[in-house]
C-alpha atoms as a PDB file:
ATOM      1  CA  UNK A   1     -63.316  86.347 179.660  1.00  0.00           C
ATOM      2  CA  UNK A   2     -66.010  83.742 180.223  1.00  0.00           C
ATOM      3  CA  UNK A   3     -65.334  80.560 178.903  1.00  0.00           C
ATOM      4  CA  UNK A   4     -68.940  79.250 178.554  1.00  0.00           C
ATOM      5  CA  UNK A   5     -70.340  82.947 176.657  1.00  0.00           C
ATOM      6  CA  UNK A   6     -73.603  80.641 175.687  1.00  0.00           C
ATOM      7  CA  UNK A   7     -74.521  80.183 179.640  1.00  0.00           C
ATOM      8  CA  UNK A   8     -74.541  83.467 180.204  1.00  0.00           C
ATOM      9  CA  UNK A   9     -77.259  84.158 177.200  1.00  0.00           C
ATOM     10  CA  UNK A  10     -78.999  81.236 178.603  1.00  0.00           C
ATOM     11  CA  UNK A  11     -78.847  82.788 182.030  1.00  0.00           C
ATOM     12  CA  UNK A  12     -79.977  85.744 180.647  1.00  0.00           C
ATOM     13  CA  UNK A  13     -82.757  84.666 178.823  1.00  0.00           C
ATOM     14  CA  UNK A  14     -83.895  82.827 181.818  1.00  0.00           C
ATOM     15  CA  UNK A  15     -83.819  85.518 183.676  1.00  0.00           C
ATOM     16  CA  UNK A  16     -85.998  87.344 181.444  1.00  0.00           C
ATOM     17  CA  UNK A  17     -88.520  85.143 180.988  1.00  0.00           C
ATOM     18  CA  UNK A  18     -89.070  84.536 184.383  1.00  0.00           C
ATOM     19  CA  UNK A  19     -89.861  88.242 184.744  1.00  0.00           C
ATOM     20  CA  UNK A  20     -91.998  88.121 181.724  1.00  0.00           C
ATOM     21  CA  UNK A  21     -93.549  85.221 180.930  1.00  0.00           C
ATOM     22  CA  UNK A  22     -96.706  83.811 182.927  1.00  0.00           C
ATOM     23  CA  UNK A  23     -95.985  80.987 185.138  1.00  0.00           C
ATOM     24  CA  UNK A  24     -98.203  78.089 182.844  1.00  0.00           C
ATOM     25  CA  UNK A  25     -96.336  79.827 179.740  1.00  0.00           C
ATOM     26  CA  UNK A  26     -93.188  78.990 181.532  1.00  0.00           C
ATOM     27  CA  UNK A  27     -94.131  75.527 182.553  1.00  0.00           C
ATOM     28  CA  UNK A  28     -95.359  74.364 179.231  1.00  0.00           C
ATOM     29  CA  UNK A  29     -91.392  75.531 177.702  1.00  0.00           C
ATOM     30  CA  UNK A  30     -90.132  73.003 179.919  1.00  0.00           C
ATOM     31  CA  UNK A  31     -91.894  70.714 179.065  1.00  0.00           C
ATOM     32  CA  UNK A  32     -90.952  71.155 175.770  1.00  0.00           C
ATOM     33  CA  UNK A  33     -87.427  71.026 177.088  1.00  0.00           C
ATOM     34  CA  UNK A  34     -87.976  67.591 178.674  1.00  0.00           C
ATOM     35  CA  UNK A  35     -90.054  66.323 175.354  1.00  0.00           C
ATOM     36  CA  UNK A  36     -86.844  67.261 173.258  1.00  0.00           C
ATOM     37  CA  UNK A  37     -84.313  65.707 175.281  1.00  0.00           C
ATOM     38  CA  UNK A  38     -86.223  62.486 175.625  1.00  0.00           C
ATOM     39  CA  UNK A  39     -86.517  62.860 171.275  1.00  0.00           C
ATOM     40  CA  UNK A  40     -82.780  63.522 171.250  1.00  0.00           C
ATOM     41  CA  UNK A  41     -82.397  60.123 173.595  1.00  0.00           C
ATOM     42  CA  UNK A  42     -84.869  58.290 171.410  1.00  0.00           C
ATOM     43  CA  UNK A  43     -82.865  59.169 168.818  1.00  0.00           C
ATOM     44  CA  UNK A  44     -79.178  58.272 170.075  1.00  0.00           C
ATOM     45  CA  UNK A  45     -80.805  55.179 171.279  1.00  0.00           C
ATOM     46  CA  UNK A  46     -81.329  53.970 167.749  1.00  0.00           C
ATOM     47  CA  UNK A  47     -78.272  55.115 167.028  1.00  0.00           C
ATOM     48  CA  UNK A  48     -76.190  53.180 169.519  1.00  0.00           C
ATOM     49  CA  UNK A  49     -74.694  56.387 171.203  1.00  0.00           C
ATOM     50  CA  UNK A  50     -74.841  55.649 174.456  1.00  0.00           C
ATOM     51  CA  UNK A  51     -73.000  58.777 175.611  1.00  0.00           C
ATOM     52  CA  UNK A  52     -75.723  61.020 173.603  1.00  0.00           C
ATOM     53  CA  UNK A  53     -78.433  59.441 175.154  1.00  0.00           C
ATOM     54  CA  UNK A  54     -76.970  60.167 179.247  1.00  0.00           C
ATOM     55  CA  UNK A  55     -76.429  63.718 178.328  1.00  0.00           C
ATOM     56  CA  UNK A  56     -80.081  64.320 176.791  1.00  0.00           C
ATOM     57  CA  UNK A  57     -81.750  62.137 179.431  1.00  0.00           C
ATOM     58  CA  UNK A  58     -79.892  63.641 182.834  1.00  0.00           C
ATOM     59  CA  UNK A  59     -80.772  67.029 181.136  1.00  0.00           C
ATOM     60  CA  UNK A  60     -84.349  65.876 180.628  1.00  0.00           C
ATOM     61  CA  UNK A  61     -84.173  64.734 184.488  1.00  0.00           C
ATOM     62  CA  UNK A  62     -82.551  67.955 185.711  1.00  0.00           C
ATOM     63  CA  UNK A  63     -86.006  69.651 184.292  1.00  0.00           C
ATOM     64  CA  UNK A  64     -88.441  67.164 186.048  1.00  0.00           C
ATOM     65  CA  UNK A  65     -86.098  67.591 189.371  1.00  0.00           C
ATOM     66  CA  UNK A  66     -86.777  71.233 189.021  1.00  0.00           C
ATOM     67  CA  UNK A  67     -90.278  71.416 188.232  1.00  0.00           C
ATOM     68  CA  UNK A  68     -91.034  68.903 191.029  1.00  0.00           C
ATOM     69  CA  UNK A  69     -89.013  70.680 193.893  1.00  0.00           C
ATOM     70  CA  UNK A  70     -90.988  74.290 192.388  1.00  0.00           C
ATOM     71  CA  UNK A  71     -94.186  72.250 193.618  1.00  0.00           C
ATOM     72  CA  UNK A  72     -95.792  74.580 196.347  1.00  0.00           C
ATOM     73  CA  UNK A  73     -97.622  71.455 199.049  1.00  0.00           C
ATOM     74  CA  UNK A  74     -99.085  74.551 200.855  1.00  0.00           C
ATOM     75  CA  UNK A  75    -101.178  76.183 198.417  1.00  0.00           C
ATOM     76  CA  UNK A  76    -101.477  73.328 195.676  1.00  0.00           C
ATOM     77  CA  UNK A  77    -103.710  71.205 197.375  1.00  0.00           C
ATOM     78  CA  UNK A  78    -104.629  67.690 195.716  1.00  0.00           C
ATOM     79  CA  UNK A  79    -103.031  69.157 192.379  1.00  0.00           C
ATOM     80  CA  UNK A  80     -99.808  69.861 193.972  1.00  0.00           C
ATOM     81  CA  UNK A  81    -100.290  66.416 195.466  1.00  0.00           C
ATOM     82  CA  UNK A  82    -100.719  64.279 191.953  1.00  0.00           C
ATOM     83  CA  UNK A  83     -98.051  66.902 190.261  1.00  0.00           C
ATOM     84  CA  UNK A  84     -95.585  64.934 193.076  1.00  0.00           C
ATOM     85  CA  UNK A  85     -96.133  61.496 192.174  1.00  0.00           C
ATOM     86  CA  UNK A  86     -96.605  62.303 188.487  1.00  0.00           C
ATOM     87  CA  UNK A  87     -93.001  64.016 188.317  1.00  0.00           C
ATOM     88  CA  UNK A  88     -91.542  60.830 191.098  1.00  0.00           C
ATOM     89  CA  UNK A  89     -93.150  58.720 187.777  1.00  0.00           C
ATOM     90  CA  UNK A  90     -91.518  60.984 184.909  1.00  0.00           C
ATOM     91  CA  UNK A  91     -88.178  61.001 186.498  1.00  0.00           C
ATOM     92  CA  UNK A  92     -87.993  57.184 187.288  1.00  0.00           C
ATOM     93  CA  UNK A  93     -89.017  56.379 183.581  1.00  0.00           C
ATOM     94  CA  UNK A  94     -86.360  58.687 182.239  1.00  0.00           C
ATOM     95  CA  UNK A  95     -83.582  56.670 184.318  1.00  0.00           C
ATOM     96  CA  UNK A  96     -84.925  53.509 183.385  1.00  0.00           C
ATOM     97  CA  UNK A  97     -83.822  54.400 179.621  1.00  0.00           C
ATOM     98  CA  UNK A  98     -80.383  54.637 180.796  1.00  0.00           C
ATOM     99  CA  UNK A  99     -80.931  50.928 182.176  1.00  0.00           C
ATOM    100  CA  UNK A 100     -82.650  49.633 179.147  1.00  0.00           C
ATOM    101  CA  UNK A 101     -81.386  51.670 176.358  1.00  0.00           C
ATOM    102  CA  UNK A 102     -85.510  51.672 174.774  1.00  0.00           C
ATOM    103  CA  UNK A 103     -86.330  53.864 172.479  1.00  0.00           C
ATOM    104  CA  UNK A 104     -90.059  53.068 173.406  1.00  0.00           C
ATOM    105  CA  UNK A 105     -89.190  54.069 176.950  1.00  0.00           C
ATOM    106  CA  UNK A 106     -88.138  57.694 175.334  1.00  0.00           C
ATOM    107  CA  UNK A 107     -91.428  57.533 173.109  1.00  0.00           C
ATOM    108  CA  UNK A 108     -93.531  56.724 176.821  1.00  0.00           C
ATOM    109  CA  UNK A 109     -92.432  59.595 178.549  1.00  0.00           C
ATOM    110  CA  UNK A 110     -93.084  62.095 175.445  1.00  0.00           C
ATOM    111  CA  UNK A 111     -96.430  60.948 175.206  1.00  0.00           C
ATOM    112  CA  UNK A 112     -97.035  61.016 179.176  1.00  0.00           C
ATOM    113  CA  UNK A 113     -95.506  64.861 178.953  1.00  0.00           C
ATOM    114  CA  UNK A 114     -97.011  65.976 176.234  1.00  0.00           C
ATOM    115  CA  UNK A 115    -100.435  64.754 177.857  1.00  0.00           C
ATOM    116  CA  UNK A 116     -99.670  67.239 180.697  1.00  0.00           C
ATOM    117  CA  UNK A 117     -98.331  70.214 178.841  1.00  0.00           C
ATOM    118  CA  UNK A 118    -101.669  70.257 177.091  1.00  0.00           C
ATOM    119  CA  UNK A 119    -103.356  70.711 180.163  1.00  0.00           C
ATOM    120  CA  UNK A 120    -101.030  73.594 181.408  1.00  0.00           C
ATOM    121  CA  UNK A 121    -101.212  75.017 177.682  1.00  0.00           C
ATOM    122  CA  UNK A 122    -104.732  75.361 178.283  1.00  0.00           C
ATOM    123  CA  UNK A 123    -104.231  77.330 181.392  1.00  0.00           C
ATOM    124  CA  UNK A 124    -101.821  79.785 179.664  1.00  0.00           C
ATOM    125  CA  UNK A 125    -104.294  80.354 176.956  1.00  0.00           C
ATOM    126  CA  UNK A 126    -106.513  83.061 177.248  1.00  0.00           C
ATOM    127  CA  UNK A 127    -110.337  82.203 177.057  1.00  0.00           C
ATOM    128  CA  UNK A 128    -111.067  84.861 174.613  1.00  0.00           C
ATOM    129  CA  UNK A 129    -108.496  83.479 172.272  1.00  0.00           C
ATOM    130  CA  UNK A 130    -110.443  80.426 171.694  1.00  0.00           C
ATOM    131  CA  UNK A 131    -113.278  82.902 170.438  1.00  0.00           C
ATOM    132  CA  UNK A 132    -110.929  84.671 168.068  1.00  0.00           C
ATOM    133  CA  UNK A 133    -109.656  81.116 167.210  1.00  0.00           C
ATOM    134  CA  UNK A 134    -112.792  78.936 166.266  1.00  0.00           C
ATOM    135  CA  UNK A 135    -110.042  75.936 164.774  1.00  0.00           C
ATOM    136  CA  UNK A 136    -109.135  75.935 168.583  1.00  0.00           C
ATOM    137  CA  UNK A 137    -111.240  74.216 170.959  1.00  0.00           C
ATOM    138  CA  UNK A 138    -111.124  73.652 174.442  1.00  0.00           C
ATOM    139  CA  UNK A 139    -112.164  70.182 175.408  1.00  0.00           C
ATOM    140  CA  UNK A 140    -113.204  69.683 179.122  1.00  0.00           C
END
């Protein structure tokens, strides 16, 4: 019997929507995955729980690790390149809450991430869908 049943659906599911999902689609959900753990350590920051705040910021790290060691130097050109520092960047911010115990720092790196999984939302997003979507508009 497997003690940990809800890493196995996580497994799972990962597995699945790497099969499934288009690369940008899967890049903007972790983003979302960093921009929720850094919320969840903004949050135990205010709260004093120190504890809290590790967990959701080393999980938060363990996403930017991932997404910067996925970064293909071959093919990605000067994009690949700035990708590199940006994630060396993310991930030192992220450990500096644990130093500082900020809340702002938390609220920094939400806003830097969010500013980048717009970008890769964009790429996801069909072209025709902002015809079928007028309230949606691409901005250059």
């Amino acid at each position: 019997m497997n003690p940990y049943p809800q890493h196995a659906r996580a497994f799972s599911a990962y597995g699945q929507a790497t099969e499934t999902l288009p690369a940008a689609r899967q890049i903007v959900m972790l983003y979302d995955g960093i921009i929720r753990r850094m919320e969840e350590a903004r949050l135990a920051c205010l709260d004093g729980r120190i504890e809290d705040r590790w967990q959701a910021t080393q999980k938060a790290a363990r996403i930017c690790d991932a997404l910067h060691a996925s970064l293909d130097h071959d093919h990605g050109g000067s994009v690949a390149t700035a990708l590199d520092r940006w994630y060396a960047m993310i991930g030192m911010k992220i450990q500096q809450v644990n130093v500082s115990n900020d809340p702002a720092g938390c609220s920094e790196v939400i806003t830097l991430v969010r500013e980048v999984r717009a970008s890769w939302d964009q790429l996801d997003t069909p072209a025709t869908a902002h015809l079928s979507n007028p309230s949606r508009t691409v901005q250059a």
